[in-house]
Protein backbone atom coordinates (compact mmCIF):
# COMPACT_ATOMS: atom_id res chain seq x y z
CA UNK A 1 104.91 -14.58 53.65
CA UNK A 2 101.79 -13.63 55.91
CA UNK A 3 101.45 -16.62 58.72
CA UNK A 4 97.74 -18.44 57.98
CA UNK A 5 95.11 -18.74 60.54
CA UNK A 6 91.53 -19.77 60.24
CA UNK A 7 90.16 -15.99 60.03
CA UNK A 8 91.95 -15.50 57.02
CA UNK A 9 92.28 -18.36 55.19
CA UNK A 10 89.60 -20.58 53.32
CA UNK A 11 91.10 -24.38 52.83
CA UNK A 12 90.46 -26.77 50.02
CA UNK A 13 90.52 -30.49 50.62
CA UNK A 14 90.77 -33.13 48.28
CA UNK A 15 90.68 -36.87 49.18
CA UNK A 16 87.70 -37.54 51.99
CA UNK A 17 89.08 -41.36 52.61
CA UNK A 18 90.52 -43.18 55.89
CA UNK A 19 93.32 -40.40 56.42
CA UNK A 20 91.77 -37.46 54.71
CA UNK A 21 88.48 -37.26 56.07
CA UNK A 22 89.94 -37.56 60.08
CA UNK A 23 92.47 -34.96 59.02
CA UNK A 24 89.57 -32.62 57.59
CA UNK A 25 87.92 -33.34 60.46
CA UNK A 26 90.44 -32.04 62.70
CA UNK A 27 90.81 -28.74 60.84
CA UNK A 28 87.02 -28.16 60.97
CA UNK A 29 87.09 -28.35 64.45
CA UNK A 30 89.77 -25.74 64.86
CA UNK A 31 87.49 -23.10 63.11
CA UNK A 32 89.20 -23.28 59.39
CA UNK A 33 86.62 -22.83 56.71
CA UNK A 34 86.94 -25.78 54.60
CA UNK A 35 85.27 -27.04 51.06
CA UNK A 36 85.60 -30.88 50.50
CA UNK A 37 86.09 -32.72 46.53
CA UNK A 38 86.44 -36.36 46.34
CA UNK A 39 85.67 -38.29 43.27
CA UNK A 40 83.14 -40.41 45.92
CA UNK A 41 80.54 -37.72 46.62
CA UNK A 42 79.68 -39.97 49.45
CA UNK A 43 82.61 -39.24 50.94
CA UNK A 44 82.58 -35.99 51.08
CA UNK A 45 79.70 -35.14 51.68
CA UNK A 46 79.97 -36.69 54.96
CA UNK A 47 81.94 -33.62 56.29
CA UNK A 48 78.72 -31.48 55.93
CA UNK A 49 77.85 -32.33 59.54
CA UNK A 50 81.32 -31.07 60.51
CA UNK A 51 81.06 -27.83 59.03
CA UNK A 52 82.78 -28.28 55.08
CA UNK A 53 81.30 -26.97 52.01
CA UNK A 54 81.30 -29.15 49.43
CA UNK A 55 82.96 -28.83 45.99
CA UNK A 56 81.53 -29.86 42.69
CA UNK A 57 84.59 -30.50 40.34
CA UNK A 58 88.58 -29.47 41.46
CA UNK A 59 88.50 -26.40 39.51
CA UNK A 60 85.46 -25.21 41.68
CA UNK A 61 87.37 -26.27 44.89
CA UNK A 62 90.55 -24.24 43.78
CA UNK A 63 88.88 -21.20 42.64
CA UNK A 64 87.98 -20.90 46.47
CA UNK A 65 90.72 -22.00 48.36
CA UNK A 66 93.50 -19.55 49.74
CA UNK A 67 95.41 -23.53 50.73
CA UNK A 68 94.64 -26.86 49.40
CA UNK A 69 95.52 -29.82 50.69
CA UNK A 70 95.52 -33.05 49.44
CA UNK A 71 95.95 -36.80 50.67
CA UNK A 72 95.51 -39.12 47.98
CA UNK A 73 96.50 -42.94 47.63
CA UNK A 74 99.79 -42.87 44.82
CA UNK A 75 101.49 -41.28 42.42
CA UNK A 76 98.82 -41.93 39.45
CA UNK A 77 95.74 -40.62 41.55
CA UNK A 78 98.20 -37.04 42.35
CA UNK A 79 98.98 -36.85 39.03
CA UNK A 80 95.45 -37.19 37.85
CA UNK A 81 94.16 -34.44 40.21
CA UNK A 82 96.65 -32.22 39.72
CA UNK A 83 97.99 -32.01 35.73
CA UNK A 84 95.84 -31.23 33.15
CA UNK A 85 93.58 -28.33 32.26
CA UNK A 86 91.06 -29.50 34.71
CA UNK A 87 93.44 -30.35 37.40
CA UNK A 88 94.59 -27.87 40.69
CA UNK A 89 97.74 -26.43 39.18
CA UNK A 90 95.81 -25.19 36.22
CA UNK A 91 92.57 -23.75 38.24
CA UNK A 92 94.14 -22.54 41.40
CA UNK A 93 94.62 -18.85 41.69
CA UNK A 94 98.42 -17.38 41.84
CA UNK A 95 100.18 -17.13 45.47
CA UNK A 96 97.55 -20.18 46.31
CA UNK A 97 99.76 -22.36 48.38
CA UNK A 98 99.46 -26.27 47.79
CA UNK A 99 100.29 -29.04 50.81
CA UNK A 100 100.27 -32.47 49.11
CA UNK A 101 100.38 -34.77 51.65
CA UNK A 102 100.31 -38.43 49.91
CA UNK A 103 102.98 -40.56 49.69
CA UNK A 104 104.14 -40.39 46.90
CA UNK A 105 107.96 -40.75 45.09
CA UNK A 106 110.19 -38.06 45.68
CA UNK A 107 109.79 -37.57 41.77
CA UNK A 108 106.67 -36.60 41.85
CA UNK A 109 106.70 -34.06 44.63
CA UNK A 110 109.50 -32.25 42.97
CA UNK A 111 107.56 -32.14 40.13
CA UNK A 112 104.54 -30.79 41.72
CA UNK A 113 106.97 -28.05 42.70
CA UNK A 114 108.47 -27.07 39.62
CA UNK A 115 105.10 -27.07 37.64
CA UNK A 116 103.56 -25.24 40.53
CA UNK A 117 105.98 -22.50 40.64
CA UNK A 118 105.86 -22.05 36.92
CA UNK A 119 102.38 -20.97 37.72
CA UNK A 120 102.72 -18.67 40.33
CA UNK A 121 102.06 -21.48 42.97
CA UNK A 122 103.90 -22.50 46.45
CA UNK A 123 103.64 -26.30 46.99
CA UNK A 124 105.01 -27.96 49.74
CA UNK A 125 105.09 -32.09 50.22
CA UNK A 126 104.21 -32.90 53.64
CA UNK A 127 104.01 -36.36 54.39
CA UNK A 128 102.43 -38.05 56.91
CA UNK A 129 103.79 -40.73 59.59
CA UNK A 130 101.19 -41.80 61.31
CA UNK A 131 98.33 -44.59 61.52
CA UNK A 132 94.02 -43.44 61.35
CA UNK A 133 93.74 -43.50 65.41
CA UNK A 134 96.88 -40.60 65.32
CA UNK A 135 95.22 -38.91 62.62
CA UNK A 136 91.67 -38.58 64.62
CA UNK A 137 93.53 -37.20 67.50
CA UNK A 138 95.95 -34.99 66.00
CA UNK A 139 99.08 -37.12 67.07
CA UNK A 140 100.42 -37.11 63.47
CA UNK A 141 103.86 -36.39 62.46
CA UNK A 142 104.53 -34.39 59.19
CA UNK A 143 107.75 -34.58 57.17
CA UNK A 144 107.60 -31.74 55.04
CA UNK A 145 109.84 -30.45 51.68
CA UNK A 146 109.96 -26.77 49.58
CA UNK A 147 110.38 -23.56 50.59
CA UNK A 148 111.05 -23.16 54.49
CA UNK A 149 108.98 -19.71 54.27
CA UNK A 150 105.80 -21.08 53.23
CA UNK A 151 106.32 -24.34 56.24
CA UNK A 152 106.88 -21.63 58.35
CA UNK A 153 103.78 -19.63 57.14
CA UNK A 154 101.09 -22.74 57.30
CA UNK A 155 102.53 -23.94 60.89
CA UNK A 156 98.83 -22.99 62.58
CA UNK A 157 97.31 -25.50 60.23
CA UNK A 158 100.15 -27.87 61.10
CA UNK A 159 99.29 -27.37 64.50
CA UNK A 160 95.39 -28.31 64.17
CA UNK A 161 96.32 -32.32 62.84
CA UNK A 162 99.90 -33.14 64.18
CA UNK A 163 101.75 -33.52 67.16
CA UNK A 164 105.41 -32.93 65.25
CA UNK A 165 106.05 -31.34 62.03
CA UNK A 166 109.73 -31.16 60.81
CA UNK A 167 111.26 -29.16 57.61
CA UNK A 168 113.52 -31.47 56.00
CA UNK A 169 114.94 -29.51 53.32
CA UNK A 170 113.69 -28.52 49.01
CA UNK A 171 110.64 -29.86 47.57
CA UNK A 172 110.80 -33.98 47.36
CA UNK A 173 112.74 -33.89 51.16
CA UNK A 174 109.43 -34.77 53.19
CA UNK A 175 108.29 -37.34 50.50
CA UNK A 176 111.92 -38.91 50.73
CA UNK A 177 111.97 -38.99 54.83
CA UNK A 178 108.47 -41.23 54.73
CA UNK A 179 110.29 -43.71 52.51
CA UNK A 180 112.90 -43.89 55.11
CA UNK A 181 110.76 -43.94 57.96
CA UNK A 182 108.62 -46.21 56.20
CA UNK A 183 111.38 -48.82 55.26
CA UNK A 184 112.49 -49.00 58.81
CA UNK A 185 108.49 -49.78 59.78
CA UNK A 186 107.85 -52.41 56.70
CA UNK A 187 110.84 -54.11 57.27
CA UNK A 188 110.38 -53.79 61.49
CA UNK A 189 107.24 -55.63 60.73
CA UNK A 190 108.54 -58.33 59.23
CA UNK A 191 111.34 -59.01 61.76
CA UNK A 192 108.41 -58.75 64.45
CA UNK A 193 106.13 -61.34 62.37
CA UNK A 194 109.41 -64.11 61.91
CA UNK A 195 110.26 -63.74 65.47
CA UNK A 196 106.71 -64.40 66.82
CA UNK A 197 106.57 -67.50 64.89
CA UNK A 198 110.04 -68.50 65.71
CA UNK A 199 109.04 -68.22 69.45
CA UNK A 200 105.81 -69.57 68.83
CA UNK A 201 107.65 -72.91 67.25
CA UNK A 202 110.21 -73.10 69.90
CA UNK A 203 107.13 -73.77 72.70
CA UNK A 204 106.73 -70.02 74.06
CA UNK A 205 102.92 -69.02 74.75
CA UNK A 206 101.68 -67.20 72.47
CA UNK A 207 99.62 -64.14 74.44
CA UNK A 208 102.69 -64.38 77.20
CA UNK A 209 105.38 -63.96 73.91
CA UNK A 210 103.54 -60.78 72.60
CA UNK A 211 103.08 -59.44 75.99
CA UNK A 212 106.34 -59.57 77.26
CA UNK A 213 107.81 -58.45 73.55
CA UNK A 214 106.14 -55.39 73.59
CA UNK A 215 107.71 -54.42 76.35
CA UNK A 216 110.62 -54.94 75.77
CA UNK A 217 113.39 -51.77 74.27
CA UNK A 218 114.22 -54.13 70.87
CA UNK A 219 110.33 -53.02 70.19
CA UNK A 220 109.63 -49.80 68.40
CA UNK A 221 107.53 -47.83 69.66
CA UNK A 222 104.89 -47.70 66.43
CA UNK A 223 105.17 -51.82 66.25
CA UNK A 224 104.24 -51.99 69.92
CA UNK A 225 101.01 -50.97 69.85
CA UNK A 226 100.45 -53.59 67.35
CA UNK A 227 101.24 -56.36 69.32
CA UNK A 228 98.14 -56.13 71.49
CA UNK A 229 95.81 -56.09 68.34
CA UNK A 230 97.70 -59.28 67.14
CA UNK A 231 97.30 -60.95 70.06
CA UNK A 232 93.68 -60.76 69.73
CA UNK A 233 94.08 -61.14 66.00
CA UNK A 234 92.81 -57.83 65.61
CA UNK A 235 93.89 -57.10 61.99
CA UNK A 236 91.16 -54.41 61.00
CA UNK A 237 93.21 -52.28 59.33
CA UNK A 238 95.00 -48.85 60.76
CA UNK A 239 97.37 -48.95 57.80
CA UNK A 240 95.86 -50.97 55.41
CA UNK A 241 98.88 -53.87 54.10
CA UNK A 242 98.17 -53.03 50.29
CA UNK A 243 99.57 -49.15 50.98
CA UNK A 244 102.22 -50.74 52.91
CA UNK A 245 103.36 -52.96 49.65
CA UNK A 246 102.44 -49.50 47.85
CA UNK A 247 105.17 -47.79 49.61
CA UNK A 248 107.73 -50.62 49.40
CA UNK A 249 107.15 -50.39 45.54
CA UNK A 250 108.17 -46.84 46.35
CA UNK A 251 111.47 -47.24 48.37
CA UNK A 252 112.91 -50.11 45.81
CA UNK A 253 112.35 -48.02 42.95
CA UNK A 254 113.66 -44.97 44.48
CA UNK A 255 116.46 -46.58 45.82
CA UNK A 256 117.15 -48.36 42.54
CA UNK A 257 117.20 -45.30 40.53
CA UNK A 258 120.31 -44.18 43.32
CA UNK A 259 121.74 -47.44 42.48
CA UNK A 260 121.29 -48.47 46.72
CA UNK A 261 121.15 -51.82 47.76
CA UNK A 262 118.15 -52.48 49.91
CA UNK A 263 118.41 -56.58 50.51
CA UNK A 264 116.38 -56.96 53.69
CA UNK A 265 113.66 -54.71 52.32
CA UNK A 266 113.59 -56.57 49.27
CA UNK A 267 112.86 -59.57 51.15
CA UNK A 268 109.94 -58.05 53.30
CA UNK A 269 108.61 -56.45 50.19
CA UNK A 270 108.38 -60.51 48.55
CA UNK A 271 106.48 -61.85 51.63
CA UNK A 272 104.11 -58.82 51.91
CA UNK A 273 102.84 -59.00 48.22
CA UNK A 274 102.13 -62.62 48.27
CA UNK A 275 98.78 -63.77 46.72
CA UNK A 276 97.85 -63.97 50.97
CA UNK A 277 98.86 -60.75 51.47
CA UNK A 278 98.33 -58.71 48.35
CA UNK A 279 94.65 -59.88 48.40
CA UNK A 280 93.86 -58.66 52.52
CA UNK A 281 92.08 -55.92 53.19
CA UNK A 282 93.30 -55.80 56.27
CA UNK A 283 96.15 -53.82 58.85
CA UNK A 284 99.79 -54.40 57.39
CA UNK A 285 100.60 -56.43 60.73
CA UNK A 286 98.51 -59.44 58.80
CA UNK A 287 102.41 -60.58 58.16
CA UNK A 288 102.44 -62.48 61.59
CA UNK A 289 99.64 -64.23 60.54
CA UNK A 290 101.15 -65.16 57.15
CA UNK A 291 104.46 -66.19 59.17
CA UNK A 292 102.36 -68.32 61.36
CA UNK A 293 100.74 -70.49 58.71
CA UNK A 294 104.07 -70.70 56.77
CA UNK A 295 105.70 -72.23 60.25
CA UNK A 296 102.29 -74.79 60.33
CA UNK A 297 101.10 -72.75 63.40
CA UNK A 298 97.84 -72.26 61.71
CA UNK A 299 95.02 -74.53 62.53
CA UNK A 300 94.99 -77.63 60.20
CA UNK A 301 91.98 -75.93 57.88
CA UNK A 302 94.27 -73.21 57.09
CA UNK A 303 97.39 -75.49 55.60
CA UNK A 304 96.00 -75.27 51.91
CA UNK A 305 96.25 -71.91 52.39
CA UNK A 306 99.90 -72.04 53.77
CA UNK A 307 100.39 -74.43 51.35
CA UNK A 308 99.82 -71.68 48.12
CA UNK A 309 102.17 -69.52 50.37
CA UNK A 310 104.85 -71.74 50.36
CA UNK A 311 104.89 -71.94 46.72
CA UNK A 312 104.66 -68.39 45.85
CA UNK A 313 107.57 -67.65 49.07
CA UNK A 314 109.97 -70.45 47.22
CA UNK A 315 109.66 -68.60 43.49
CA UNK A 316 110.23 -65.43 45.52
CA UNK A 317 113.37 -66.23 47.13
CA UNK A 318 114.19 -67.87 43.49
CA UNK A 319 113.58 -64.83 41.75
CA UNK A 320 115.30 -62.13 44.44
């Protein structure tokens, strides 16, 4: 397969939100020819000023574009852009090649895949580790599964939004290696919230605890950088907490269907989607404040609040 590059190829990009529209950005600003569809028009329309086209419907989108790319919020939103006689696989023209780039279950990737080759199609999943700020300045890293042929012939477009790419293995591989990485920073979350309390309770400062924590090696590298936005209770979201609980869903389910146990992420998964947390709009590090008003570190207005969070932890831990 020819290698891509932005005099020969014209791009399709679907989903304009938080992640999409800075990685769309990025590509318009390495000289790809780009044509924008979100179900918002407001979205993206937005991209005009960057350079993108913008496309009335998916089929119109696909009928143009050489590559699309999509980065969508779950499995039901993929599914609804991409099956069906209006959707990509049916509109987009044979030997297009498709990068879906949500997260997504493995499932669904591999599905993708199969449905996409029956048409004549090469779709890869390539998903994305990686908060907004390393998706405005190309910093991402992309976990990517299908044919190694097709990663290898995209890698200029690769190049334009990430700072690491890696080929994982058949179609569902890159999908599967974001649950992984994303257990490891769901769960790291929570350990980081419960020990900041704990500290907090045992008399430590809290700006001196955070500051000293983040540098210390126990820290990882993507939780450090949170630590200075929680001391300032900066909680605006980089990775909203509702996708977070969105991927847990993800991981236990997967890992059920493989018969796995997964007891700690269980756990982290109960605290995150309490009514405190489900309902934020706000960064997935909002668990340290939820920690703090279950240990009564929370000023006294707050304690009906911790008080509804108490309930709903006990019939958690009841029900796990």
């Amino acid at each position: 397969m020819n290698p891509v590059n932005t005099n020969s190829v014209k791009l399709g990009f679907i989903g304009t939100g938080n992640m999409g529209s800075r990685i769309a950005r990025r590509l318009l600003g390495h000289g790809y020819a780009l044509t924008a569809y979100d179900r918002n028009f407001e979205k993206a329309s937005a991209l005009t000023t960057n350079g993108a086209a913008i496309a009335s419907s998916i089929a119109d989108l696909t009928h143009k574009a050489d590559v699309v790319l999509s980065c969508l919020t779950n499995d039901d939103a993929v599914r609804s852009i991409y099956l069906g006689p209006d959707g990509v696989l049916a509109n987009a023209r044979s030997g297009s090649i498709v990068l879906e780039m949500s997260t997504v279950s493995p499932g669904t990737s591999r599905e993708l895949c199969r449905l996409g080759s029956e048409r004549g199609l090469n779709v890869l999943d390539i998903a994305i580790s990686g908060s907004t700020p390393s998706a405005e300045h190309g910093t991402l890293t992309l976990l990517a599964g299908g044919s190694i042929e097709v990663f290898d012939a995209v890698e200029s477009i690769f190049q334009a939004i990430a700072q690491q790419y890696f080929y994982l293995g058949p179609s569902g591989s890159g999908t599967t290696m974001k649950l992984v990485v994303n257990t490891l920073l769901g769960v790291g979350m929570q350990t980081v919230a419960e020990a900041v309390a704990f500290g907090q309770k045992a008399g430590l400062d809290r700006n001196l605890l955070l500051d000293v924590l983040a540098k210390t090696a126990v820290i990882a590298p993507a939780l450090a950088g949170k630590l200075g936005r929680v001391s300032r209770e900066d909680y605006s979201p980089q990775f909203p907490l509702p996708l977070m609980n969105k991927d847990f869903r993800l991981i236990l389910e997967t890992a059920a269907e493989m018969k796995v146990p997964m007891p700690a992420t269980a756990a982290a998964f109960q605290i995150n989607s309490t009514d405190f947390g489900s309902e934020s709009k706000g960064d997935f590090s909002i668990v340290v404040e939820l920690m703090e008003a279950l240990a009564r570190l929370r000023p006294p207005r707050e304690r009906t609040q911790a008080d509804s969070i108490d309930k709903h932890y006990a019939h958690a831990v009841v029900c796990s």
